[in-house]
Structures are given as structure tokens and as C-alpha cells.
C-alpha atoms as a PDB file:
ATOM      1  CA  UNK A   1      21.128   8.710  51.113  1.00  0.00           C
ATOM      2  CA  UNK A   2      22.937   8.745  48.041  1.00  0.00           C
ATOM      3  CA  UNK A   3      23.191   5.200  46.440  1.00  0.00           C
ATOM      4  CA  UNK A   4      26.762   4.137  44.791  1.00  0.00           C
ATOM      5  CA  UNK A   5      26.843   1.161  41.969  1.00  0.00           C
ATOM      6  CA  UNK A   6      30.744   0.400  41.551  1.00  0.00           C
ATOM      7  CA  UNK A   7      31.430  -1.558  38.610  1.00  0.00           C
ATOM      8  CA  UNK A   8      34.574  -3.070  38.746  1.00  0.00           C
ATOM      9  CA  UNK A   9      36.915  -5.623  36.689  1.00  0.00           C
ATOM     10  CA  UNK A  10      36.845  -8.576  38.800  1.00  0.00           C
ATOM     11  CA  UNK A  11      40.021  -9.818  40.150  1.00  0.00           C
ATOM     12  CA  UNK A  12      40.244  -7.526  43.378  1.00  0.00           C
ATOM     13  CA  UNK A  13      40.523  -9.165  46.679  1.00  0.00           C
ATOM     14  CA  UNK A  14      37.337  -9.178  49.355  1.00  0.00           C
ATOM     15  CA  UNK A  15      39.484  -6.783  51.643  1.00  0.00           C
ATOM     16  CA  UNK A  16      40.348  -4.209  48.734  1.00  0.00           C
ATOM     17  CA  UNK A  17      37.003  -3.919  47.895  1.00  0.00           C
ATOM     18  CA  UNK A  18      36.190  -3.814  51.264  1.00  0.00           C
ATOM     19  CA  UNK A  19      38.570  -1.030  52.049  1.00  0.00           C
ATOM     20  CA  UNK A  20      37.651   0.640  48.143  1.00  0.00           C
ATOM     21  CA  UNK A  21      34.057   1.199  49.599  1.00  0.00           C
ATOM     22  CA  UNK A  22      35.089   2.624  53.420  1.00  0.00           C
ATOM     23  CA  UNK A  23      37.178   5.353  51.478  1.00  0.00           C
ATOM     24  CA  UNK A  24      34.376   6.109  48.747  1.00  0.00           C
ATOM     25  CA  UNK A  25      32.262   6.734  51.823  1.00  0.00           C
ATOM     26  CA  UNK A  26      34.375   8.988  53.961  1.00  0.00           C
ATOM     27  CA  UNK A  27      34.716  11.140  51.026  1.00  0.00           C
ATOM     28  CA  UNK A  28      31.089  11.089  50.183  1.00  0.00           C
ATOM     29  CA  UNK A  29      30.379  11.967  54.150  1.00  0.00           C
ATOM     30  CA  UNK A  30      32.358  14.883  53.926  1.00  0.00           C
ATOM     31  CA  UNK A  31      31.541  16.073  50.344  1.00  0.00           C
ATOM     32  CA  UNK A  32      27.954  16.172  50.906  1.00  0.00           C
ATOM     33  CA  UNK A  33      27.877  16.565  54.544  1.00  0.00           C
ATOM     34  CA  UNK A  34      25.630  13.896  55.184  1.00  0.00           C
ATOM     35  CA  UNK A  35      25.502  11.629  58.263  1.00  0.00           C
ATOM     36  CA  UNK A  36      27.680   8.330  58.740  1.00  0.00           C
ATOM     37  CA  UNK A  37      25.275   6.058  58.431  1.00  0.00           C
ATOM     38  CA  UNK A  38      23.697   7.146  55.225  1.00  0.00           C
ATOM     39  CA  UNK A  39      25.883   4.302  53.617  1.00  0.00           C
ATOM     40  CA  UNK A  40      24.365   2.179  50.446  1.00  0.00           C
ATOM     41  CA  UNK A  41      26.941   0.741  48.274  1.00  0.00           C
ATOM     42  CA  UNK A  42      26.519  -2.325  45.680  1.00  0.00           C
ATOM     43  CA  UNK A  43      29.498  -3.904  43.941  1.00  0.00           C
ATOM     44  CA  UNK A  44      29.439  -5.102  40.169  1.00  0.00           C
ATOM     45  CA  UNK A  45      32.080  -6.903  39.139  1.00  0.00           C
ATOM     46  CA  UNK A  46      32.685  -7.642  35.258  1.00  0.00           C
ATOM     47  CA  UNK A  47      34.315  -9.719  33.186  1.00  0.00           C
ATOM     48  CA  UNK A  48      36.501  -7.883  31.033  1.00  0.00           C
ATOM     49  CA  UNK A  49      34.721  -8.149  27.911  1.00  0.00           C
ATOM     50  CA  UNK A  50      31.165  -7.115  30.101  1.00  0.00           C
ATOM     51  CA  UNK A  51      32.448  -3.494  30.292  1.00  0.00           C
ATOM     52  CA  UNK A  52      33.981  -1.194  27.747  1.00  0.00           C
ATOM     53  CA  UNK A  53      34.845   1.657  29.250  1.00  0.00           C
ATOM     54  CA  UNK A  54      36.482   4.444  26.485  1.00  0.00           C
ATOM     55  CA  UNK A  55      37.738   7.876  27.290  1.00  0.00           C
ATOM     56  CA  UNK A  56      35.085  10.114  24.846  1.00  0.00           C
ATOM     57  CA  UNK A  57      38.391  10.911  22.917  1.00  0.00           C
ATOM     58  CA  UNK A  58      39.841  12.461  26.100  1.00  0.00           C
ATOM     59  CA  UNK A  59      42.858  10.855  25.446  1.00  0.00           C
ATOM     60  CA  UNK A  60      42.918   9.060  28.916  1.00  0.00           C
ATOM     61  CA  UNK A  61      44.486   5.006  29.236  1.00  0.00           C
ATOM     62  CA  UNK A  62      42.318   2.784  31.050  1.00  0.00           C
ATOM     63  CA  UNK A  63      43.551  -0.024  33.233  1.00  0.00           C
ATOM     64  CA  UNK A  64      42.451  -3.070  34.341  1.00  0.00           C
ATOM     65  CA  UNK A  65      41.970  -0.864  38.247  1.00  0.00           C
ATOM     66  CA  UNK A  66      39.189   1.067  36.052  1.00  0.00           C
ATOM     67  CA  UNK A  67      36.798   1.846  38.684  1.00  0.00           C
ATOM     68  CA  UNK A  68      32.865   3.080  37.615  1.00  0.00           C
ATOM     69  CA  UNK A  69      30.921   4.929  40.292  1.00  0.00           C
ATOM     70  CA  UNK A  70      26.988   6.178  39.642  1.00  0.00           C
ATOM     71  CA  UNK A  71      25.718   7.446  42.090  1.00  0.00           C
ATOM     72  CA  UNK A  72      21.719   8.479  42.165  1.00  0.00           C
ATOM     73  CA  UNK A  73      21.528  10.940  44.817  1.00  0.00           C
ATOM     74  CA  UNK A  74      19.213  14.184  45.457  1.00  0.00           C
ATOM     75  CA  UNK A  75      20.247  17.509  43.869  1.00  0.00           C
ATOM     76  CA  UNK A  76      23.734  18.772  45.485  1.00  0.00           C
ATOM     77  CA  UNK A  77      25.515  22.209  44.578  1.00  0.00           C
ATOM     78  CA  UNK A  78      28.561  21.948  42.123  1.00  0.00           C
ATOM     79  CA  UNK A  79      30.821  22.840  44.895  1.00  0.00           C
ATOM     80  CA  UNK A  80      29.628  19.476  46.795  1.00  0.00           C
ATOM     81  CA  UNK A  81      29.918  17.105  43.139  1.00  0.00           C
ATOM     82  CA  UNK A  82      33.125  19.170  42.441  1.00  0.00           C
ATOM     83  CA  UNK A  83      34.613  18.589  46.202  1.00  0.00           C
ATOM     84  CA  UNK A  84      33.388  14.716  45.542  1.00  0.00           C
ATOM     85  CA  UNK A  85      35.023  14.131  42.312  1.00  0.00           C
ATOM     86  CA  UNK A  86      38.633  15.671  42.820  1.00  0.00           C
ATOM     87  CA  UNK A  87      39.255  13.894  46.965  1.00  0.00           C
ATOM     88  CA  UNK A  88      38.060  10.875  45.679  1.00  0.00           C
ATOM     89  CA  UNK A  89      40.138  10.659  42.796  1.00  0.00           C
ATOM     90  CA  UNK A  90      42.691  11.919  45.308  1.00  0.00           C
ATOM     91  CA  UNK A  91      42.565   9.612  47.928  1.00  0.00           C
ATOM     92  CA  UNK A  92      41.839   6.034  45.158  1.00  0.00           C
ATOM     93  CA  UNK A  93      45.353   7.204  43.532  1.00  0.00           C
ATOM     94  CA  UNK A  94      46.764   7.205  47.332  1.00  0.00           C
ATOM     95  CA  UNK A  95      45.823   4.769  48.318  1.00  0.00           C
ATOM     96  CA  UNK A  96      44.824   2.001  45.674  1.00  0.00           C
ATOM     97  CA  UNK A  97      46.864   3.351  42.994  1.00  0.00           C
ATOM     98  CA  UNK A  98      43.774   3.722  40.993  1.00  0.00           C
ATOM     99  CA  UNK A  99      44.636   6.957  38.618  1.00  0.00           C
ATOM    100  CA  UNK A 100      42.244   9.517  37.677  1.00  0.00           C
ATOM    101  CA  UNK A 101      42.295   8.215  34.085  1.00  0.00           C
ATOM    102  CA  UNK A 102      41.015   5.008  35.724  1.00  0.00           C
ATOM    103  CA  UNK A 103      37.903   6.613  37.635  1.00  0.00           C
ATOM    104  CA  UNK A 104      34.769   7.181  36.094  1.00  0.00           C
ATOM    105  CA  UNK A 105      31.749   8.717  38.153  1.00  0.00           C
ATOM    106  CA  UNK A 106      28.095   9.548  37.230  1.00  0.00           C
ATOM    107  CA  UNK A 107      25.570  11.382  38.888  1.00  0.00           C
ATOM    108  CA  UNK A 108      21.717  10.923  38.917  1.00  0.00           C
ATOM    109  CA  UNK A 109      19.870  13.368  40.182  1.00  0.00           C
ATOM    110  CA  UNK A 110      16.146  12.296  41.615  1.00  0.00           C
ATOM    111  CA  UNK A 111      13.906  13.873  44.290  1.00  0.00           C
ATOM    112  CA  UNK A 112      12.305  13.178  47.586  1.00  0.00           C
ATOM    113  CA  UNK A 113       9.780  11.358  46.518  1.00  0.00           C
ATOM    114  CA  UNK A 114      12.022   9.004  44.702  1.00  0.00           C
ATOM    115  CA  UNK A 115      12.557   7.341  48.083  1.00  0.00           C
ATOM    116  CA  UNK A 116      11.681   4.324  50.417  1.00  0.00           C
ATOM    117  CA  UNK A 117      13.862   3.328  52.631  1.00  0.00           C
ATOM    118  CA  UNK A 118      11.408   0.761  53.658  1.00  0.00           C
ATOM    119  CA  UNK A 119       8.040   0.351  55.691  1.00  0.00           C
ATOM    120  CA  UNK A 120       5.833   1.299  52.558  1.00  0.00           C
ATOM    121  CA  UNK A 121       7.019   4.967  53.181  1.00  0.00           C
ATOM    122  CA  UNK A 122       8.603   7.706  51.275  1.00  0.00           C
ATOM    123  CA  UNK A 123      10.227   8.835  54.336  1.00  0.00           C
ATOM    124  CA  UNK A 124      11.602  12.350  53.203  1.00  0.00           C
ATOM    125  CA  UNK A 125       8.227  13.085  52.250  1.00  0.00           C
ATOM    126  CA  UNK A 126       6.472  12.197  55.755  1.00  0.00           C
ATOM    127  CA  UNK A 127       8.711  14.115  58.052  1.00  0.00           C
ATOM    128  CA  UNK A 128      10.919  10.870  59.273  1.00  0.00           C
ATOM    129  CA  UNK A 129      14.074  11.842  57.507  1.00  0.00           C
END
């Protein structure tokens, strides 16, 4: 159920992207133990000067791989958003050479009945999900 927006320099290929969302979603599966098919994903891509993306004084060097996730989602521990953060930053580095300095994630937390996932219903609060 979570929804990810990735905003994204534009420049990757269909099949990186492609492969950049199937490992996002893995992760998320296990982090929040939620099933498979809870899977909603939209790609922005930008235009260099559409996105400025600083480091809060961090001291962190961005790349053109810079990679923002937000994610609006229902209430999940720390453990879960902690667990979340650290194998995805893990397993972008392995595999897309996308450092930690070059990931950005946000979480927004809403409630149940914050949801329709269609038929004019607000399915977590009538019992179907």
C-alpha cells in the first residue's frame, strides 16, 4: 500500500529504471512485511536544472545517479523505516552504483481513511483490505 514517487535525473535507460523499481520493491516487501502485490510506483524524471537536491550542510556530493524516493505510506515502527532506509541504500550502491550520498527518501505518514484503491471505497475502512 505504500505509494513511491522516484524523482530521477533523466538520462537512465527504460530497463534500469525498470530494474531500479523491482529492487525498491523487494526491499519495501520485506521492510514492511507487506504482500507482493502491494506495488505502486511513479517515475519523475527531471531535467537537471528541475531539481536541486543539496545535502542540509551534511557534507554529502550529489551525482547525476541522485535518486529521490517519498513514499506516503501508513504509520510503520522505526525498526521497519530504519530496516527500509539502510537495505535499500545497500542494495542501489550494489547494484546501480547509486551511493548513499546519492539517495534521498521521505516518508508521509497518512491513515486508513486516506485510501481508495478504487470502486468509490475506502477499502481499509470497510473490511476489504
Amino acid at each position: 500500500m505504500p505509494l513511491l514517487k522516484f524523482h530521477m535525473y533523466e538520462g537512465r535507460t527504460e530497463q534500469e529504471v525498470k530494474e531500479l523499481l523491482d529492487v525498491t520493491h523487494k526491499v519495501m516487501v520485506n521492510a514492511f512485511e507487506v504482500p507482493a502485490r502491494d506495488r505502486y510506483q511513479v517515475v519523475h524524471e527531471h531535467k537537471p536544472y528541475q531539481m536541486i537536491m543539496e545535502d542540509t550542510g551534511l557534507g554529502f556530493t550529489r551525482s547525476e545517479k541522485f535518486l529521490l524516493i517519498h513514499m506516503i505510506s501508513r504509520k510503520r515502527t522505526k525498526k521497519q523505516v530504519t530496516s527500509f532506509y539502510e537495505n535499500l541504500a545497500h542494495a542501489l550502491d550494489e547494484q546501480f552504483g547509486i551511493t548513499s550520498e546519492d539517495l534521498m527518501i521521505s516518508i508521509s505518514v497518512n491513515g486508513d481513511e486516506d485510501w481508495s484503491f478504487g470502486g468509490g471505497k475506502a477499502q481499509f475502512l470497510t473490511g476489504d483490505l
